[in-house]
N, C-alpha and C. Protein backbone atom coordinates (compact mmCIF):
# COMPACT_ATOMS: atom_id res chain seq x y z
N UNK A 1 88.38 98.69 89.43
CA UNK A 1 87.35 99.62 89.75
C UNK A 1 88.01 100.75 90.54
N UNK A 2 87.93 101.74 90.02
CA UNK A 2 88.54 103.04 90.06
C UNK A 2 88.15 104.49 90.73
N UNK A 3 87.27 105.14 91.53
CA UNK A 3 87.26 106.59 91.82
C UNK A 3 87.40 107.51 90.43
N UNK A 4 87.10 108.05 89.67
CA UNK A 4 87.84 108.92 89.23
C UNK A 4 88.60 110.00 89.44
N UNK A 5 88.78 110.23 90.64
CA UNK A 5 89.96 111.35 91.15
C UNK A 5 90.57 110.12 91.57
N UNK A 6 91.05 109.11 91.60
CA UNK A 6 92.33 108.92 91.72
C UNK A 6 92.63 107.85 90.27
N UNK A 7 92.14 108.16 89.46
CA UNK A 7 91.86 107.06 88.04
C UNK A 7 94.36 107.70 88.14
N UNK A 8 94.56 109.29 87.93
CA UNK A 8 95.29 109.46 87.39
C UNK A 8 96.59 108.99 88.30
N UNK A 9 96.29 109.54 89.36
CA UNK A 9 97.17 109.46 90.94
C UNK A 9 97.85 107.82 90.90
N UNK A 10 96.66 106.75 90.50
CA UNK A 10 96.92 105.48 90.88
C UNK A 10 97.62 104.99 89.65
N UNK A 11 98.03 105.61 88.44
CA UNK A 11 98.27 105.02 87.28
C UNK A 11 97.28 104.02 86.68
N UNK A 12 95.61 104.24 86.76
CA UNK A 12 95.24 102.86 86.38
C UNK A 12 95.11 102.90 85.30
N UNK A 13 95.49 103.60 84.19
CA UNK A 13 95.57 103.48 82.52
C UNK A 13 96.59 102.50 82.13
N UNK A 14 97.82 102.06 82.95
CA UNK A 14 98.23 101.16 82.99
C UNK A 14 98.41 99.43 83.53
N UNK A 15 96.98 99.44 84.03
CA UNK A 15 96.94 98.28 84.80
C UNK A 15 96.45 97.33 83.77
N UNK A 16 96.59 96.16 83.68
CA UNK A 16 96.06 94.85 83.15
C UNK A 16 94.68 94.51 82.88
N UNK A 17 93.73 94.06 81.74
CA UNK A 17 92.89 93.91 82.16
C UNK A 17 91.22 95.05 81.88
N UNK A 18 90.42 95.00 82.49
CA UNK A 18 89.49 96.10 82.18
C UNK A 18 89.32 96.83 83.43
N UNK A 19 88.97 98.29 83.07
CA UNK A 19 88.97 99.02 84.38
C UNK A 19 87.38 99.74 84.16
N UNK A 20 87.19 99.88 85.36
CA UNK A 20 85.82 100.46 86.01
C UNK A 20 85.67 101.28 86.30
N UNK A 21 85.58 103.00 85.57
CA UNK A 21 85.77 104.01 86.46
C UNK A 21 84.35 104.50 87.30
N UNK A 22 84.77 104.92 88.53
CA UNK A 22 83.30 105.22 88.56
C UNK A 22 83.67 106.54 89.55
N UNK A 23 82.11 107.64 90.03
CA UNK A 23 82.35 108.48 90.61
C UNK A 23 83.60 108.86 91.91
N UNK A 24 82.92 107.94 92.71
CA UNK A 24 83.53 108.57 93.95
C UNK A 24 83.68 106.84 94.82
N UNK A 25 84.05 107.46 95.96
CA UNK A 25 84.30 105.79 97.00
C UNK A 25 82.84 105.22 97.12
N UNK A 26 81.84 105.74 97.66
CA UNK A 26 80.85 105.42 97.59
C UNK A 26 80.05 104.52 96.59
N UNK A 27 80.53 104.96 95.27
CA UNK A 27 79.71 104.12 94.58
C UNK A 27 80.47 103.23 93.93
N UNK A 28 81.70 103.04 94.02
CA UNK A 28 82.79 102.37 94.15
C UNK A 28 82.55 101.03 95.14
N UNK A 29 82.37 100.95 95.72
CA UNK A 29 82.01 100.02 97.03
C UNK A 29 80.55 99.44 96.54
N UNK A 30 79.36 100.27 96.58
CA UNK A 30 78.28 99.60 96.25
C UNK A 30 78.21 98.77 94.87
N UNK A 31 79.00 99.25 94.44
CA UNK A 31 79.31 98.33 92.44
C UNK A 31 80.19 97.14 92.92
N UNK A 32 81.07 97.71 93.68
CA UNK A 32 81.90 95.86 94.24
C UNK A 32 81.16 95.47 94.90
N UNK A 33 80.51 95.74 96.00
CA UNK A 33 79.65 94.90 96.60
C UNK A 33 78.14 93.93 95.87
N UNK A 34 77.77 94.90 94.79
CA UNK A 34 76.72 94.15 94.06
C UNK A 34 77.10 92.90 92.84
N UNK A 35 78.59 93.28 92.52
CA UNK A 35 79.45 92.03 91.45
C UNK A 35 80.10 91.16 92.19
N UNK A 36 80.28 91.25 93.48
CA UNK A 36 80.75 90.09 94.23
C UNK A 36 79.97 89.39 94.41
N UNK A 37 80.85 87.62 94.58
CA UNK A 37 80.19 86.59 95.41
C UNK A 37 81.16 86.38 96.78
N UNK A 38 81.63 86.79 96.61
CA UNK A 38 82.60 87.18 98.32
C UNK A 38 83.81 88.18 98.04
N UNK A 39 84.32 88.04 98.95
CA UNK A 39 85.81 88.71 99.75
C UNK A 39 86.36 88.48 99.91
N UNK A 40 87.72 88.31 99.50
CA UNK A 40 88.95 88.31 100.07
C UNK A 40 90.08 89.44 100.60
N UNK A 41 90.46 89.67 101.52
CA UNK A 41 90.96 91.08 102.18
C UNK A 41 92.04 90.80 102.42
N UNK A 42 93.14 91.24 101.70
CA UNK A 42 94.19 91.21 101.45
C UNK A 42 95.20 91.80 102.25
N UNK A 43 96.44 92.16 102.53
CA UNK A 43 97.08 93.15 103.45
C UNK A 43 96.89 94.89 102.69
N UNK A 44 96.43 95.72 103.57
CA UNK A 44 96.65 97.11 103.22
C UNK A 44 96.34 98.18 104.45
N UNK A 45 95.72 99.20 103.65
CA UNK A 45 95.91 100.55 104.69
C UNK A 45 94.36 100.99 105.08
N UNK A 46 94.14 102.07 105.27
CA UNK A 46 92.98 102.16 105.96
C UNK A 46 92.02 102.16 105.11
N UNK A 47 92.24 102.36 103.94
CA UNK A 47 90.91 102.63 103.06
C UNK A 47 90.47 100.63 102.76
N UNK A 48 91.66 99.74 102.63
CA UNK A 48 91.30 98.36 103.28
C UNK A 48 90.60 98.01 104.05
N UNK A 49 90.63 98.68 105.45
CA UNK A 49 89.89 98.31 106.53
C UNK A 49 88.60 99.06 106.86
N UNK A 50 88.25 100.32 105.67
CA UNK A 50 87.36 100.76 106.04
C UNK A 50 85.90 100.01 105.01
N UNK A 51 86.63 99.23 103.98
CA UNK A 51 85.59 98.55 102.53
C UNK A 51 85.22 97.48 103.74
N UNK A 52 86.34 96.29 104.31
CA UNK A 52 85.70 95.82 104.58
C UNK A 52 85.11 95.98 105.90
N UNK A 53 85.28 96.64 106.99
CA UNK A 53 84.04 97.12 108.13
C UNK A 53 83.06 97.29 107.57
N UNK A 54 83.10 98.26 106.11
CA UNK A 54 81.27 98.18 105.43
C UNK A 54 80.98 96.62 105.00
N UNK A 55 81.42 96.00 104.47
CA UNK A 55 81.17 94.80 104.00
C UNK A 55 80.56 93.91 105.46
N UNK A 56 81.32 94.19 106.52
CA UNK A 56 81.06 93.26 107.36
C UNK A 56 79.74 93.81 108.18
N UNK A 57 79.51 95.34 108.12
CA UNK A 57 78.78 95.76 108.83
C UNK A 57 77.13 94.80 108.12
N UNK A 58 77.44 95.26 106.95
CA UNK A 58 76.23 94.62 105.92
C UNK A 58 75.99 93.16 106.10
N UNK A 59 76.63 92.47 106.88
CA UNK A 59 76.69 91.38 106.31
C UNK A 59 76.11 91.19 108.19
N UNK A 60 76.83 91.66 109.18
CA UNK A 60 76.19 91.55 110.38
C UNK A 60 74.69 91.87 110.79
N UNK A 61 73.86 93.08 110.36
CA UNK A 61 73.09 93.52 109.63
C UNK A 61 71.73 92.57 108.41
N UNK A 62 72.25 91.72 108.31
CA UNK A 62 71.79 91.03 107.63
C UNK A 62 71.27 91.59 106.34
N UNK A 63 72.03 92.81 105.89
CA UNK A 63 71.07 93.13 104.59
C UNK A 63 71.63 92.45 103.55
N UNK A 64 72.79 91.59 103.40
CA UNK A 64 73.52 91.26 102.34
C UNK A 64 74.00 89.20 103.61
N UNK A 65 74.31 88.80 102.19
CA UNK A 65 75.32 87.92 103.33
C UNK A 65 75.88 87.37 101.94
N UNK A 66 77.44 87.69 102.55
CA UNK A 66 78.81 86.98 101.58
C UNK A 66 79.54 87.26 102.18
N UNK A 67 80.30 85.93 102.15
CA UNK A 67 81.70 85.26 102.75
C UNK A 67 82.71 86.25 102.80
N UNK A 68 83.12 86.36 103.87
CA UNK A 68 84.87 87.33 103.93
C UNK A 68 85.84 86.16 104.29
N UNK A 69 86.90 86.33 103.58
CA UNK A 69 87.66 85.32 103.69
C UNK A 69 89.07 86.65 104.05
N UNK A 70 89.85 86.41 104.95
CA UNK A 70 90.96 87.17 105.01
C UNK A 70 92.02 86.06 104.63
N UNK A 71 93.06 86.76 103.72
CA UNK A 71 94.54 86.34 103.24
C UNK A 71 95.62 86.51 104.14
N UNK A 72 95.96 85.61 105.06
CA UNK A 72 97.36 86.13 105.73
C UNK A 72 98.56 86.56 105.11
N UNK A 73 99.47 87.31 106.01
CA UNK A 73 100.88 87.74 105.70
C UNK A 73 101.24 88.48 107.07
N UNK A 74 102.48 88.53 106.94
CA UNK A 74 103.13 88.55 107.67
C UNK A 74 103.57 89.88 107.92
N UNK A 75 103.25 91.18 106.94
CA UNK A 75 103.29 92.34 107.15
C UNK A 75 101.96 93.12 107.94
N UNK A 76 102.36 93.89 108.72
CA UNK A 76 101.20 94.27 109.96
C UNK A 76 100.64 95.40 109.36
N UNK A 77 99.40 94.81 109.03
CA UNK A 77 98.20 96.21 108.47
C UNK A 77 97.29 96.29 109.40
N UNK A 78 96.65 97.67 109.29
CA UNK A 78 95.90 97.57 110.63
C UNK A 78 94.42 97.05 110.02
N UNK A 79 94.46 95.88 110.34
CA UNK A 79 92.98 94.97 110.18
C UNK A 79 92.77 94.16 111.59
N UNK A 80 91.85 93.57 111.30
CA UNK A 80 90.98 93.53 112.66
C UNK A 80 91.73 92.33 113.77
N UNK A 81 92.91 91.37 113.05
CA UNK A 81 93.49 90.27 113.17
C UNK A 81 94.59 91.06 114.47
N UNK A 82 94.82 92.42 114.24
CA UNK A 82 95.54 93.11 114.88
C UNK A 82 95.31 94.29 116.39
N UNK A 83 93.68 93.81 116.09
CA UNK A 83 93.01 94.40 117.24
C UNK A 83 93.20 93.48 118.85
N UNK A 84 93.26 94.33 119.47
CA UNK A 84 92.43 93.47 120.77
C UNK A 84 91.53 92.79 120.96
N UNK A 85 90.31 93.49 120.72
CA UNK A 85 89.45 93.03 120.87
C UNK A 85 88.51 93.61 119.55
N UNK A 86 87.50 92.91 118.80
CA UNK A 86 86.81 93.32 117.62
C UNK A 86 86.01 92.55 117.23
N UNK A 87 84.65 93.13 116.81
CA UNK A 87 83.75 92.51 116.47
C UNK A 87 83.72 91.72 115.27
N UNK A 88 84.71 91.20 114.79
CA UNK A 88 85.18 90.66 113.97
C UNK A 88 86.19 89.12 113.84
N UNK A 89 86.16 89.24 115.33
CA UNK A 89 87.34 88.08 115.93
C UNK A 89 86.92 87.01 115.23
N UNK A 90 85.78 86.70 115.32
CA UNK A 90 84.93 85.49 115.31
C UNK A 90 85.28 84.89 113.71
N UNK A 91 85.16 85.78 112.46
CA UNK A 91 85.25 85.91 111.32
C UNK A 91 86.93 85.58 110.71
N UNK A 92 87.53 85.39 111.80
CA UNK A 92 88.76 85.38 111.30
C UNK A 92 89.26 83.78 111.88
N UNK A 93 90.39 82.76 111.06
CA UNK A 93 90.55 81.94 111.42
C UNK A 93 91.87 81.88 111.31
């Protein structure tokens, strides 16, 4: 699932599989969020940590509720595992 301004940037005509293009981040997020049955949050960069703060916000919120599961590694992304302190501590094991 793709943006279309970055369909070209990201190479996804070459990726595996079926692809999803859709407008913009916005509706990008609400289409993953409505085909999911959870989360898994992988290591990355900010646009990582900003899907799932929405995911979690929704889910604190109570308008949605599905599982976030975070994937460890050993490379330091800035996710919430890396905070001080975050409303998120709790969610992480």
């Amino acid at each position: 699932m793709i943006p279309s301004e970055l369909r070209q940037r990201e190479k996804a005509d070459r990726a595996r599989g079926s692809i999803i293009v859709v407008r913009n981040m916005h509706e990008r997020k609400a289409l993953m969020y409505r085909l999911a049955s959870g989360f898994v949050v992988l290591p990355g960069g900010f646009g990582t940590l900003d899907e799932l703060m929405e995911i979690a916000t929704w889910n604190q919120l109570s308008l949605v509720t599905k599982p976030i599961v975070f994937e460890p590694s050993d490379r330091p992304s800035p996710s919430p595992q890396n905070a001080t302190s975050s409303p998120l501590r709790h969610l992480v094991s």
